[in-house]
PDB file of N, CA and C in Angstrom:
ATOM      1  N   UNK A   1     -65.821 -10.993  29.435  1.00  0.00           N
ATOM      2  CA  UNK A   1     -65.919 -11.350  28.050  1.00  0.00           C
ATOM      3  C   UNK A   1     -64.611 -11.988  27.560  1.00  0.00           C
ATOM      4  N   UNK A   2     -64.016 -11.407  28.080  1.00  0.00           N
ATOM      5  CA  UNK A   2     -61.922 -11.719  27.445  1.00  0.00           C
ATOM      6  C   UNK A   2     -61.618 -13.284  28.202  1.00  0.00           C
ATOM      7  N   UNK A   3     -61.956 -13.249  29.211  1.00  0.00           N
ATOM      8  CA  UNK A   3     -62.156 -14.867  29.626  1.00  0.00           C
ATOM      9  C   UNK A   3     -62.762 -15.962  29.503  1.00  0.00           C
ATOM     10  N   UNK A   4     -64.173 -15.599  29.013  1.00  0.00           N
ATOM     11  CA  UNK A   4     -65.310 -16.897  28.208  1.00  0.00           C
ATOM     12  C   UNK A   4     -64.103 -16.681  26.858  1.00  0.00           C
ATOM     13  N   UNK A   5     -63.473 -16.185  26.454  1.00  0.00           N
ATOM     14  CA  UNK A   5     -62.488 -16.482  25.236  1.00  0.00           C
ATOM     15  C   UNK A   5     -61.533 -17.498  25.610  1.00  0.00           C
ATOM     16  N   UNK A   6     -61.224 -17.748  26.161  1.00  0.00           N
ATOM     17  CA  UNK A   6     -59.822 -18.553  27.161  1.00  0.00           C
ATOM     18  C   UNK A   6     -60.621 -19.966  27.873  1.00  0.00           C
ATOM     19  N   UNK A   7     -61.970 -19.995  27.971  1.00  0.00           N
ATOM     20  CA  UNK A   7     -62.231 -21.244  28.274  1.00  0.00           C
ATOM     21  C   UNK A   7     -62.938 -22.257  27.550  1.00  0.00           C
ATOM     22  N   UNK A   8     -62.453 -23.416  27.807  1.00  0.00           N
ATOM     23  CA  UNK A   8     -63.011 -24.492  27.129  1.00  0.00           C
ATOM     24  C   UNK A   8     -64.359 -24.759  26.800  1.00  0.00           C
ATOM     25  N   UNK A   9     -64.938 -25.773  26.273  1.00  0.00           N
ATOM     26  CA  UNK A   9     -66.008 -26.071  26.498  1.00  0.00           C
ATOM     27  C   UNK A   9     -66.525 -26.451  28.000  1.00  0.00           C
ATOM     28  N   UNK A  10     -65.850 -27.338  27.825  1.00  0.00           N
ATOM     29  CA  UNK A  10     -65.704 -27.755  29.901  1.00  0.00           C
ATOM     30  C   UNK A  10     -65.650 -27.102  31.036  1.00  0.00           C
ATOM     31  N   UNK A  11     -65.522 -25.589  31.013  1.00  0.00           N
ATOM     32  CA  UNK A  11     -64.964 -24.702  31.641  1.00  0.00           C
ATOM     33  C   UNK A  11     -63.405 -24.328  32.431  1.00  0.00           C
ATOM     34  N   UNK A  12     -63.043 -24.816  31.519  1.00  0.00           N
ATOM     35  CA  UNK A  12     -61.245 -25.144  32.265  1.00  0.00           C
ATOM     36  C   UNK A  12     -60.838 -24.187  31.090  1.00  0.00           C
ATOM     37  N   UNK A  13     -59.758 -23.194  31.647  1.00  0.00           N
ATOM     38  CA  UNK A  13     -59.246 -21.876  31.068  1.00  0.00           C
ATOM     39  C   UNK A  13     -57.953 -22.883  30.308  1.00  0.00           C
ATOM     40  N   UNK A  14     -58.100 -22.331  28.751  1.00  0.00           N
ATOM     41  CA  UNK A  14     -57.124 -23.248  28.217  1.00  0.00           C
ATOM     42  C   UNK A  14     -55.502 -22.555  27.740  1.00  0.00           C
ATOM     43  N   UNK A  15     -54.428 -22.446  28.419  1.00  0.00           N
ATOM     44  CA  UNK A  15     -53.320 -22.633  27.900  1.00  0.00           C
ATOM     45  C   UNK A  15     -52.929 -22.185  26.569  1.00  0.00           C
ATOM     46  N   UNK A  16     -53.241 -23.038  25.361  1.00  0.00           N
ATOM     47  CA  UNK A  16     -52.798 -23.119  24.214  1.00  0.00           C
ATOM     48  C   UNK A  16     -53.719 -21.734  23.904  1.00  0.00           C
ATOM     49  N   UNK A  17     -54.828 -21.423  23.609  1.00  0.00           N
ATOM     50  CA  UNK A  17     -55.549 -20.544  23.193  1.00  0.00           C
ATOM     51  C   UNK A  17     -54.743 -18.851  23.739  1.00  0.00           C
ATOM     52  N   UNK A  18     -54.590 -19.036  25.014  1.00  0.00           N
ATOM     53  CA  UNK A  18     -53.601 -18.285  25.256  1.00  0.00           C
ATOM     54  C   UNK A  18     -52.140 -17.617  24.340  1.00  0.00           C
ATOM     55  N   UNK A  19     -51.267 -18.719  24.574  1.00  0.00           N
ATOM     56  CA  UNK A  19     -50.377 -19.123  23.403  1.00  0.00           C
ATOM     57  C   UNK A  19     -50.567 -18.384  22.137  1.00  0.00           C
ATOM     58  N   UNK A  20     -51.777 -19.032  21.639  1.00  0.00           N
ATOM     59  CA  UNK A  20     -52.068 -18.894  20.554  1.00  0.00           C
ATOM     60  C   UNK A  20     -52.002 -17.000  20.152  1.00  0.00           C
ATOM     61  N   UNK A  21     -52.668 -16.649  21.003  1.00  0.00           N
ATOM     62  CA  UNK A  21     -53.336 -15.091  21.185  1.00  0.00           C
ATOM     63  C   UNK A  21     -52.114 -14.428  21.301  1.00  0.00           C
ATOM     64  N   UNK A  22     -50.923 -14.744  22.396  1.00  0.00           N
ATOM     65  CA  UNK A  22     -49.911 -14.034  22.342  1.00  0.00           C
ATOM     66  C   UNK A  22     -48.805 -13.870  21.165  1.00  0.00           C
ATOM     67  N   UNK A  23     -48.358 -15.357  20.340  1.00  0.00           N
ATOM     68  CA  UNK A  23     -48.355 -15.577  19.032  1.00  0.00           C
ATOM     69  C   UNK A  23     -48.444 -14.166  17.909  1.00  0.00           C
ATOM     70  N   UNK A  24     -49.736 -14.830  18.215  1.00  0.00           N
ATOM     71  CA  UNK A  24     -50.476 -13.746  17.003  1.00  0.00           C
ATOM     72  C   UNK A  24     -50.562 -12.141  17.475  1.00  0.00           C
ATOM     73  N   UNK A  25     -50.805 -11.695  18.304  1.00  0.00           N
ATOM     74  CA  UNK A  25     -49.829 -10.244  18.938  1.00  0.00           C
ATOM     75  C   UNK A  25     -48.470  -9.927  18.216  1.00  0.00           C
ATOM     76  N   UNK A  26     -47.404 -10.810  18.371  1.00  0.00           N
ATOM     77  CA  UNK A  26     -46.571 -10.624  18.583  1.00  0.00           C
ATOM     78  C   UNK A  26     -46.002 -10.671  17.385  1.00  0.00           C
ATOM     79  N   UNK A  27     -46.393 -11.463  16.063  1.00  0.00           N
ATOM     80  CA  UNK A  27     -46.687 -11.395  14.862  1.00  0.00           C
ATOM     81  C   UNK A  27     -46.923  -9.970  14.256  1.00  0.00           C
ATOM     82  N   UNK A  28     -47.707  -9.728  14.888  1.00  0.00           N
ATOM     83  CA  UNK A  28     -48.973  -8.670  14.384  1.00  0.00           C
ATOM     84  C   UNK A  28     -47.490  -7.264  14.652  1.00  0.00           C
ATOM     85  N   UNK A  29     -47.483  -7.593  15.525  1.00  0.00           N
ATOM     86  CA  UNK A  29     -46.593  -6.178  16.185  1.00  0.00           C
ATOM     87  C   UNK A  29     -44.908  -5.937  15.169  1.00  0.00           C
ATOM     88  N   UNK A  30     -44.589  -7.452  15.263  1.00  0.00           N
ATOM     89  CA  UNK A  30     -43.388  -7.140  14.681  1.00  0.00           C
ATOM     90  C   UNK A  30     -43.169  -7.131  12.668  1.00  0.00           C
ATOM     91  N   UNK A  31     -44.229  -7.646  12.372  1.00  0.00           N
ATOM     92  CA  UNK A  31     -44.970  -7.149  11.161  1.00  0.00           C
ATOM     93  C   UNK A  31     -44.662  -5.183  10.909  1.00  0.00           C
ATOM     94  N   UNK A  32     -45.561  -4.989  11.966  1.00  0.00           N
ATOM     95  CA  UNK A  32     -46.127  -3.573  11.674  1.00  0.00           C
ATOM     96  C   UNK A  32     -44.527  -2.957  11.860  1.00  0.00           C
ATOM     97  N   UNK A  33     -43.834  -2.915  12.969  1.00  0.00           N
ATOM     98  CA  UNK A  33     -42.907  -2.191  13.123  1.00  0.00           C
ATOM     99  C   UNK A  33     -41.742  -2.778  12.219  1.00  0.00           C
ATOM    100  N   UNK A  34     -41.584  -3.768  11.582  1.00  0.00           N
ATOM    101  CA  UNK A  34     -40.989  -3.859  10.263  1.00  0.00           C
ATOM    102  C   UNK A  34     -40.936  -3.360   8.881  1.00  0.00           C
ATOM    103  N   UNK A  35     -42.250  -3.208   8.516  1.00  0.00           N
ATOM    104  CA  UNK A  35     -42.707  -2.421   7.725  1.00  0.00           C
ATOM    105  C   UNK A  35     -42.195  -1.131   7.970  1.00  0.00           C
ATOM    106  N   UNK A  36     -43.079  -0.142   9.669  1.00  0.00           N
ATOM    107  CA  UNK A  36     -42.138   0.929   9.703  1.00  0.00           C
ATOM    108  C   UNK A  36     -41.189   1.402   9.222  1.00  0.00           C
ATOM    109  N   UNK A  37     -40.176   0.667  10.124  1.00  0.00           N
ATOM    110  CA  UNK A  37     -38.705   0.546  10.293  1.00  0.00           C
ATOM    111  C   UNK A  37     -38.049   0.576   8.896  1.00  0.00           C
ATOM    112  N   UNK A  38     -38.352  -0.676   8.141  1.00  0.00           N
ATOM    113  CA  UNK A  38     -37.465  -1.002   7.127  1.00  0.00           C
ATOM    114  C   UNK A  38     -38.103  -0.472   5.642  1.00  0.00           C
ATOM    115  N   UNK A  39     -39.691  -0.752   5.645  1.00  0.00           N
ATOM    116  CA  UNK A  39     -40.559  -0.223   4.534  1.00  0.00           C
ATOM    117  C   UNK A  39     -41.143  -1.816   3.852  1.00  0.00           C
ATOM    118  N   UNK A  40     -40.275  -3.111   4.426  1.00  0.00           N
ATOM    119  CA  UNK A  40     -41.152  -4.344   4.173  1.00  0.00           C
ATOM    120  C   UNK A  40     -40.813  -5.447   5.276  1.00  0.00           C
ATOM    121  N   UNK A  41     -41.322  -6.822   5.084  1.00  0.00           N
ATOM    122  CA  UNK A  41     -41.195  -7.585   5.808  1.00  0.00           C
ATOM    123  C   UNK A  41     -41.384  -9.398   5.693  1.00  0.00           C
ATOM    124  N   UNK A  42     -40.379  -9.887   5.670  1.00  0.00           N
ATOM    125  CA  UNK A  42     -39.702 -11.130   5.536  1.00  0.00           C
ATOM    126  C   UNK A  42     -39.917 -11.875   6.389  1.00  0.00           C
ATOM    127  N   UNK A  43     -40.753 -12.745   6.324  1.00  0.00           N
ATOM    128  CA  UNK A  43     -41.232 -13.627   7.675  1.00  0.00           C
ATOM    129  C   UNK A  43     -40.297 -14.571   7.609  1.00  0.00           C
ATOM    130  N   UNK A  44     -39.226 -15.712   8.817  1.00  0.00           N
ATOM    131  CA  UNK A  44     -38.604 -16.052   8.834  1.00  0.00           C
ATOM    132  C   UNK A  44     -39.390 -17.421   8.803  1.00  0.00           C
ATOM    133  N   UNK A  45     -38.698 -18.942   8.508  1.00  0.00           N
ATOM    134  CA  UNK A  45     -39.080 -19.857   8.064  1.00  0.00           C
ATOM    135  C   UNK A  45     -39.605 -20.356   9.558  1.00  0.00           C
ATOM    136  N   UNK A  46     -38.805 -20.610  10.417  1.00  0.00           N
ATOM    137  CA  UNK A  46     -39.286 -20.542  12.232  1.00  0.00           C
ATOM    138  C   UNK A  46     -40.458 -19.932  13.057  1.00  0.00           C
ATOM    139  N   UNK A  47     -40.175 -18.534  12.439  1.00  0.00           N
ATOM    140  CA  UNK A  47     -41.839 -18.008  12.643  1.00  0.00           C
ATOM    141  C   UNK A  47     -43.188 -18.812  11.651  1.00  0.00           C
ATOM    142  N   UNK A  48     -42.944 -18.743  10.923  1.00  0.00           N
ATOM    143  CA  UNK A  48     -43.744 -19.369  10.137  1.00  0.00           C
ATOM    144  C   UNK A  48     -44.572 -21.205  10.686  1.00  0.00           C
ATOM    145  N   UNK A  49     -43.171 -21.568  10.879  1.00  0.00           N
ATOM    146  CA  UNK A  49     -43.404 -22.876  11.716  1.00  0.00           C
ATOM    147  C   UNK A  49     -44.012 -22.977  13.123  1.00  0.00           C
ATOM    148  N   UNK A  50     -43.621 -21.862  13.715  1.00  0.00           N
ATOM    149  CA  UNK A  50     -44.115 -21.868  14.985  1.00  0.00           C
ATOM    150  C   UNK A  50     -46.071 -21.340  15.005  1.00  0.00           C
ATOM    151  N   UNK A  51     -45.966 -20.539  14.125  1.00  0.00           N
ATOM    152  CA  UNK A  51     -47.729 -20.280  14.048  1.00  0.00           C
ATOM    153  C   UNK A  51     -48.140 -21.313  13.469  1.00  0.00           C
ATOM    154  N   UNK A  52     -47.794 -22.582  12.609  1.00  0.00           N
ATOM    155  CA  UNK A  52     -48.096 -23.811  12.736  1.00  0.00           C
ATOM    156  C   UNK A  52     -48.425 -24.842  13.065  1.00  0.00           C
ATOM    157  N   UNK A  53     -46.778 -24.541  13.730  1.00  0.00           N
ATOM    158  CA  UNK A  53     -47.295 -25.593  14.992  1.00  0.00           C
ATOM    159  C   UNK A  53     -47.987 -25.580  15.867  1.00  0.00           C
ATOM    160  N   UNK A  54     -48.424 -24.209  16.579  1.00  0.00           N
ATOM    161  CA  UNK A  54     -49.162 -23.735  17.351  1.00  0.00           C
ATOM    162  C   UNK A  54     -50.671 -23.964  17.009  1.00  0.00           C
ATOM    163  N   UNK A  55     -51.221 -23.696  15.910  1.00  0.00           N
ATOM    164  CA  UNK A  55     -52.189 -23.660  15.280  1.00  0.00           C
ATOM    165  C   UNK A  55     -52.860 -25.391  15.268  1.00  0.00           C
ATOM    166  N   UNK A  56     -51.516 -26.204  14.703  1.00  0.00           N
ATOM    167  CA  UNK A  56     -51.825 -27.841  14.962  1.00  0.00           C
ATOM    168  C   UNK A  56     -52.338 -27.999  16.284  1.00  0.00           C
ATOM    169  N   UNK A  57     -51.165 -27.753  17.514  1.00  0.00           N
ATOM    170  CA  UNK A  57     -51.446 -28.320  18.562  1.00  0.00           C
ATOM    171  C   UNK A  57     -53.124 -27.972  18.997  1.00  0.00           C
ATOM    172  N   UNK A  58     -53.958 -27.067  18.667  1.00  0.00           N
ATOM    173  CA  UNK A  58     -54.777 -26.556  19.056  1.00  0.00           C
ATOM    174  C   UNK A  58     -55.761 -27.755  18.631  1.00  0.00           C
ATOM    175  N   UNK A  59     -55.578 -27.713  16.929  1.00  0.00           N
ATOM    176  CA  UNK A  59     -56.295 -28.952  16.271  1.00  0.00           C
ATOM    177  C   UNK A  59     -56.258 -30.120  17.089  1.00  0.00           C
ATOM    178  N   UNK A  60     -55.077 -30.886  17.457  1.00  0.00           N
ATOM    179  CA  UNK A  60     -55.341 -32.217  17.586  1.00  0.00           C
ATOM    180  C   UNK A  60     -55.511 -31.814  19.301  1.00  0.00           C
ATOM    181  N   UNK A  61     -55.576 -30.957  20.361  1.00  0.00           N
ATOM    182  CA  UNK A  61     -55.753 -30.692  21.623  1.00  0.00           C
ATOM    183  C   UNK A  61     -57.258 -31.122  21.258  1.00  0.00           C
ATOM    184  N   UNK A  62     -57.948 -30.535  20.171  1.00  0.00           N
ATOM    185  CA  UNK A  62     -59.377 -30.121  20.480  1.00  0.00           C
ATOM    186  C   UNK A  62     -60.299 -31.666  20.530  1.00  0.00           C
ATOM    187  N   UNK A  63     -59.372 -32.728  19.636  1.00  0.00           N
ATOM    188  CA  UNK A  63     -59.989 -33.873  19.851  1.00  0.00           C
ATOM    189  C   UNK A  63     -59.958 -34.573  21.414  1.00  0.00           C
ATOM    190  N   UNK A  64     -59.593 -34.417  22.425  1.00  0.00           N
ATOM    191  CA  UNK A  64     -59.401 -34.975  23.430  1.00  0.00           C
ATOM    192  C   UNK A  64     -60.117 -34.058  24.329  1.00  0.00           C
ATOM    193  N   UNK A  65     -60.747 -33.149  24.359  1.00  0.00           N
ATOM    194  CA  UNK A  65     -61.712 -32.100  24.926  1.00  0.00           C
ATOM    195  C   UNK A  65     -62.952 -33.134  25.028  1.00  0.00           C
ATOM    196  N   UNK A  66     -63.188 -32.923  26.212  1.00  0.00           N
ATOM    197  CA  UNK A  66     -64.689 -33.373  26.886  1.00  0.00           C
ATOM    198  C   UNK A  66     -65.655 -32.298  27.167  1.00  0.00           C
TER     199      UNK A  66
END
């Protein structure tokens, strides 16, 4: 099931979606243990950009998918 998640239409296991998933983990995680830790949480302008950019590349990847 966790792998029909990871593949294309085409059947080629995609990279970015990957990316993407670890991203957003890693988000998710340092969120929560910020909160913990400190009691709030300040997303930095870089993080912010990077789930962006990440998020783009996916967009304009998806036009070149066969």
């Amino acid at each position: 099931m966790i792998s029909q998640f990871f593949k294309e239409d085409n059947g080629n296991f995609s990279s970015i979606r990957l990316i993407n998933l670890l991203v957003i983990f890693t988000t998710c995680f340092v969120w929560i243990f910020s909160v913990v830790t400190k009691g709030d949480w300040q997303p930095s302008v870089e993080l912010c950009g990077l789930i962006v950019t990440l998020v783009g590349m996916k967009i304009y990847q998806k036009k070149f998918e066969e």
